[in-house]
C-alpha atoms as a PDB file:
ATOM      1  CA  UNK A   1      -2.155   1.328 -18.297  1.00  0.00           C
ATOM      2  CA  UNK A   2      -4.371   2.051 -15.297  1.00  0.00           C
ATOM      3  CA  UNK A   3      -4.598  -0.437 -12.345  1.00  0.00           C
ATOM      4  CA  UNK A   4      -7.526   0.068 -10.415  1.00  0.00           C
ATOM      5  CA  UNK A   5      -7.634  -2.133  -7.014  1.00  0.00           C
ATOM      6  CA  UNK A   6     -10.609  -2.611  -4.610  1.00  0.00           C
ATOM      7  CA  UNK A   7     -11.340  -4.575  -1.279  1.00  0.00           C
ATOM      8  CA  UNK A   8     -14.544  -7.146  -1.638  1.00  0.00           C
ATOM      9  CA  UNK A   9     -15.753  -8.622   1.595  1.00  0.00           C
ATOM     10  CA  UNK A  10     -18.614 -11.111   0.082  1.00  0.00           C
ATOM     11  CA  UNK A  11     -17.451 -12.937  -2.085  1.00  0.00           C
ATOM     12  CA  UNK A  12     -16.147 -16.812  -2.161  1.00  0.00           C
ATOM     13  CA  UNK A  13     -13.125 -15.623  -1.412  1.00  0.00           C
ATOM     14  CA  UNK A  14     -13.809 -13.749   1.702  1.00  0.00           C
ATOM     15  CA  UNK A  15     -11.938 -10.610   1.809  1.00  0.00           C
ATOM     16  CA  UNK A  16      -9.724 -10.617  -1.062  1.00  0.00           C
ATOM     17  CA  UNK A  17      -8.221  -7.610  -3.363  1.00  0.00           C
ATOM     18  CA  UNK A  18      -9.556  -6.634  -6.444  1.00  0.00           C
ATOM     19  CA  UNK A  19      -7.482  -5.754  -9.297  1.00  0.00           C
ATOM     20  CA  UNK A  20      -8.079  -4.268 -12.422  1.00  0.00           C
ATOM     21  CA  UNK A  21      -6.015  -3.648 -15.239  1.00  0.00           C
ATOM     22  CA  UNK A  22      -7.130  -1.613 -18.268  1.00  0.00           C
ATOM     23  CA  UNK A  23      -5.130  -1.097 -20.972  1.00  0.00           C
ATOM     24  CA  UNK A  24      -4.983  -0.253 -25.139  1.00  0.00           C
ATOM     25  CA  UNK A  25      -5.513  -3.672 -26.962  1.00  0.00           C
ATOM     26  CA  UNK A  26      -4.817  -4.095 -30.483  1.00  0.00           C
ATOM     27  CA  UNK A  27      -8.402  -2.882 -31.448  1.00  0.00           C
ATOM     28  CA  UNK A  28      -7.498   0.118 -29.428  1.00  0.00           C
ATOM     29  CA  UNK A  29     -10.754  -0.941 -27.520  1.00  0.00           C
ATOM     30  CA  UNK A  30      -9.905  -1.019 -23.168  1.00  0.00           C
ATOM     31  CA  UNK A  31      -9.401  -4.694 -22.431  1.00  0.00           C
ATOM     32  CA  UNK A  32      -9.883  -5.369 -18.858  1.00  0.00           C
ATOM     33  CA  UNK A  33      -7.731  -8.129 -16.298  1.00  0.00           C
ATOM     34  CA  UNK A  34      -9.629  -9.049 -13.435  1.00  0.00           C
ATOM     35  CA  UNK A  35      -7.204 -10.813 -10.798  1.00  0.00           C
ATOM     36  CA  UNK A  36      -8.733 -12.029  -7.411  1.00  0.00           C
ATOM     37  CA  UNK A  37      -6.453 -12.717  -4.525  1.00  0.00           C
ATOM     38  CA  UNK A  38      -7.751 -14.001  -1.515  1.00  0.00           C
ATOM     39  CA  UNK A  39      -5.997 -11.839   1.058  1.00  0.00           C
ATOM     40  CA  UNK A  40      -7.610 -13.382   4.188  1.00  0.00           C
ATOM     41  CA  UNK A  41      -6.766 -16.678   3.173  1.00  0.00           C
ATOM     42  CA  UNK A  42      -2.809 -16.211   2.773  1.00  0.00           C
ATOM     43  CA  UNK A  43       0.015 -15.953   5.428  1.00  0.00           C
ATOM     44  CA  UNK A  44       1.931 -13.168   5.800  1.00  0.00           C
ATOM     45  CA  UNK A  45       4.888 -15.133   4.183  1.00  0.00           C
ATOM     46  CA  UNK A  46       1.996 -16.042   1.041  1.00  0.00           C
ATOM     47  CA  UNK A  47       1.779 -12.434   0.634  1.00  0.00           C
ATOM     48  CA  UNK A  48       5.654 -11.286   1.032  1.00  0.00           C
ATOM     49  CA  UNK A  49       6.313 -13.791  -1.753  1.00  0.00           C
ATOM     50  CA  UNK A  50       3.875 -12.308  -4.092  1.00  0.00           C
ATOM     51  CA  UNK A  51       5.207  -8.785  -3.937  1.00  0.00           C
ATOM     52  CA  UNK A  52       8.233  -9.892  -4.236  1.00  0.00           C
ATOM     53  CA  UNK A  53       7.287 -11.574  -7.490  1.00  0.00           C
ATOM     54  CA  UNK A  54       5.754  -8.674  -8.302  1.00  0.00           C
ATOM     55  CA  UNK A  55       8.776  -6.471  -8.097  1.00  0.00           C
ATOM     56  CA  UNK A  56      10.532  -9.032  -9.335  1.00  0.00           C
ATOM     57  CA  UNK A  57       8.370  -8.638 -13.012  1.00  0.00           C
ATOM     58  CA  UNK A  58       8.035  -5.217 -12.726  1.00  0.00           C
ATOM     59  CA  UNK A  59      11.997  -4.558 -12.697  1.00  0.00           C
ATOM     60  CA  UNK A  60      12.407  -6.138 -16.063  1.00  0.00           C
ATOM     61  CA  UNK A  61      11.269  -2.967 -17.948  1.00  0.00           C
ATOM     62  CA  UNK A  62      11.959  -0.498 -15.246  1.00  0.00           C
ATOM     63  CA  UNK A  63      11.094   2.193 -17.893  1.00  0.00           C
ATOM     64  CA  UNK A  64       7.588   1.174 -17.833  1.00  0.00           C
ATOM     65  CA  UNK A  65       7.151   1.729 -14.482  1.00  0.00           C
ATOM     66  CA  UNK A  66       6.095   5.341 -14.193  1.00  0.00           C
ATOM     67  CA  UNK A  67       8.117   8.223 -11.252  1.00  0.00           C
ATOM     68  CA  UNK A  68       5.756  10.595  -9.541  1.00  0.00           C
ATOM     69  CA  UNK A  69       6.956  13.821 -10.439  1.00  0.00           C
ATOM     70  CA  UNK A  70       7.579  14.720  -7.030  1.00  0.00           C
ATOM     71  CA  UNK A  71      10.597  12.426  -6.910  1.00  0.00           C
ATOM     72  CA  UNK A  72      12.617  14.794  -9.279  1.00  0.00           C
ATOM     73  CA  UNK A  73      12.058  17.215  -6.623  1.00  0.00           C
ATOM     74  CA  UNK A  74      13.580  15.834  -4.170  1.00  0.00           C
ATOM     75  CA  UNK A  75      16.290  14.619  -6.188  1.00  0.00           C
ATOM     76  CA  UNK A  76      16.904  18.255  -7.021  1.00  0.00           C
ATOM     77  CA  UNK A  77      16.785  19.278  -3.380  1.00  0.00           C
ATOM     78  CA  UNK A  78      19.364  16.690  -2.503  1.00  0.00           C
ATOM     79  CA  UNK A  79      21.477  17.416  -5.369  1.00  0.00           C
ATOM     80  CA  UNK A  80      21.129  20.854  -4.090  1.00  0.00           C
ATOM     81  CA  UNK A  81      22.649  20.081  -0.130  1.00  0.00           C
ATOM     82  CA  UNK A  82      24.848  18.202  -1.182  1.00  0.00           C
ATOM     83  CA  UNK A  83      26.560  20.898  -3.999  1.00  0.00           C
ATOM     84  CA  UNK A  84      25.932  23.439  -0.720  1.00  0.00           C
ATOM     85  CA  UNK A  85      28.124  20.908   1.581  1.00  0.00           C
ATOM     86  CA  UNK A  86      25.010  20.570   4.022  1.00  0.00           C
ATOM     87  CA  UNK A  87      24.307  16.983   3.593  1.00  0.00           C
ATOM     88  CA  UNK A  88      26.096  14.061   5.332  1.00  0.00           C
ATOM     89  CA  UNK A  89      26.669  10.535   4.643  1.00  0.00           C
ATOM     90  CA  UNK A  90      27.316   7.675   6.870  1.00  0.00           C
ATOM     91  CA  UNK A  91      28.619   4.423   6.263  1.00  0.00           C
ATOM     92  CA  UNK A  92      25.953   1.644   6.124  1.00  0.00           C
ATOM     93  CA  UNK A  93      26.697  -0.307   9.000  1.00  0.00           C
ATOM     94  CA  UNK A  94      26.655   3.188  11.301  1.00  0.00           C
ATOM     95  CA  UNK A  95      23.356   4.397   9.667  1.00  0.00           C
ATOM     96  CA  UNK A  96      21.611   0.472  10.845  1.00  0.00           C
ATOM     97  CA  UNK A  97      23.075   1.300  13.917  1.00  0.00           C
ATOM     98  CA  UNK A  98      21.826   4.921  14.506  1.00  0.00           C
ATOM     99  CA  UNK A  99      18.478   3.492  12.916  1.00  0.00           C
ATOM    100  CA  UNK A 100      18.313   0.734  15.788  1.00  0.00           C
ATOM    101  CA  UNK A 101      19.128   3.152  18.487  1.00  0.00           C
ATOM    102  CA  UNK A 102      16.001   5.443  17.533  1.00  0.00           C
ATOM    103  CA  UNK A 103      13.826   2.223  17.687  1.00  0.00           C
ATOM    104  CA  UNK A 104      14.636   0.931  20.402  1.00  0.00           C
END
């Protein structure tokens, strides 16, 4: 599957994201899922809520979802410190904390 997105500015819409989704259908033909989302019409909250439902659907088949190659990488370089003894772990509530301090 492929999902091809691009920004249209005139449209009745306004600005809104374009997404495309081409996949294998049963014909083994491309069939193509146009989705328009009106970006400058939602709220920040509007648009929270629909990644989150996104995420939400795309965690039901987690092996569908494809890992960039690179991320085995750095697995392997982390797997790598921490076998060496070089890494270091904090507790959660000391890592928000350290986090916060740099941000401030």
């Amino acid at each position: 599957m492929k999902i091809v997105s691009k920004m249209n500015k005139n449209n009745d819409f306004g600005e809104s994201a374009r997404l495309t989704t081409l996949g294998p259908s049963e014909s083994r033909e491309e069939q193509i899922m146009e989705v328009q989302i009106p970006l400058d019409k939602m709220t920040t909250l509007d648009k929270l809520r629909a990644l989150e439902r996104i995420w939400d659907d795309l965690q039901r088949k987690p092996e569908d979802v494809p890992s960039p190659s690179w991320h085995g990488d750095v697995l392997q370089v982390r797997e790598r410190r921490v076998k060496e003894g070089s890494s270091q772990f904090s507790d959660w509530s000391e890592a928000k904390s350290r986090i916060r301090d740099r941000t401030r």
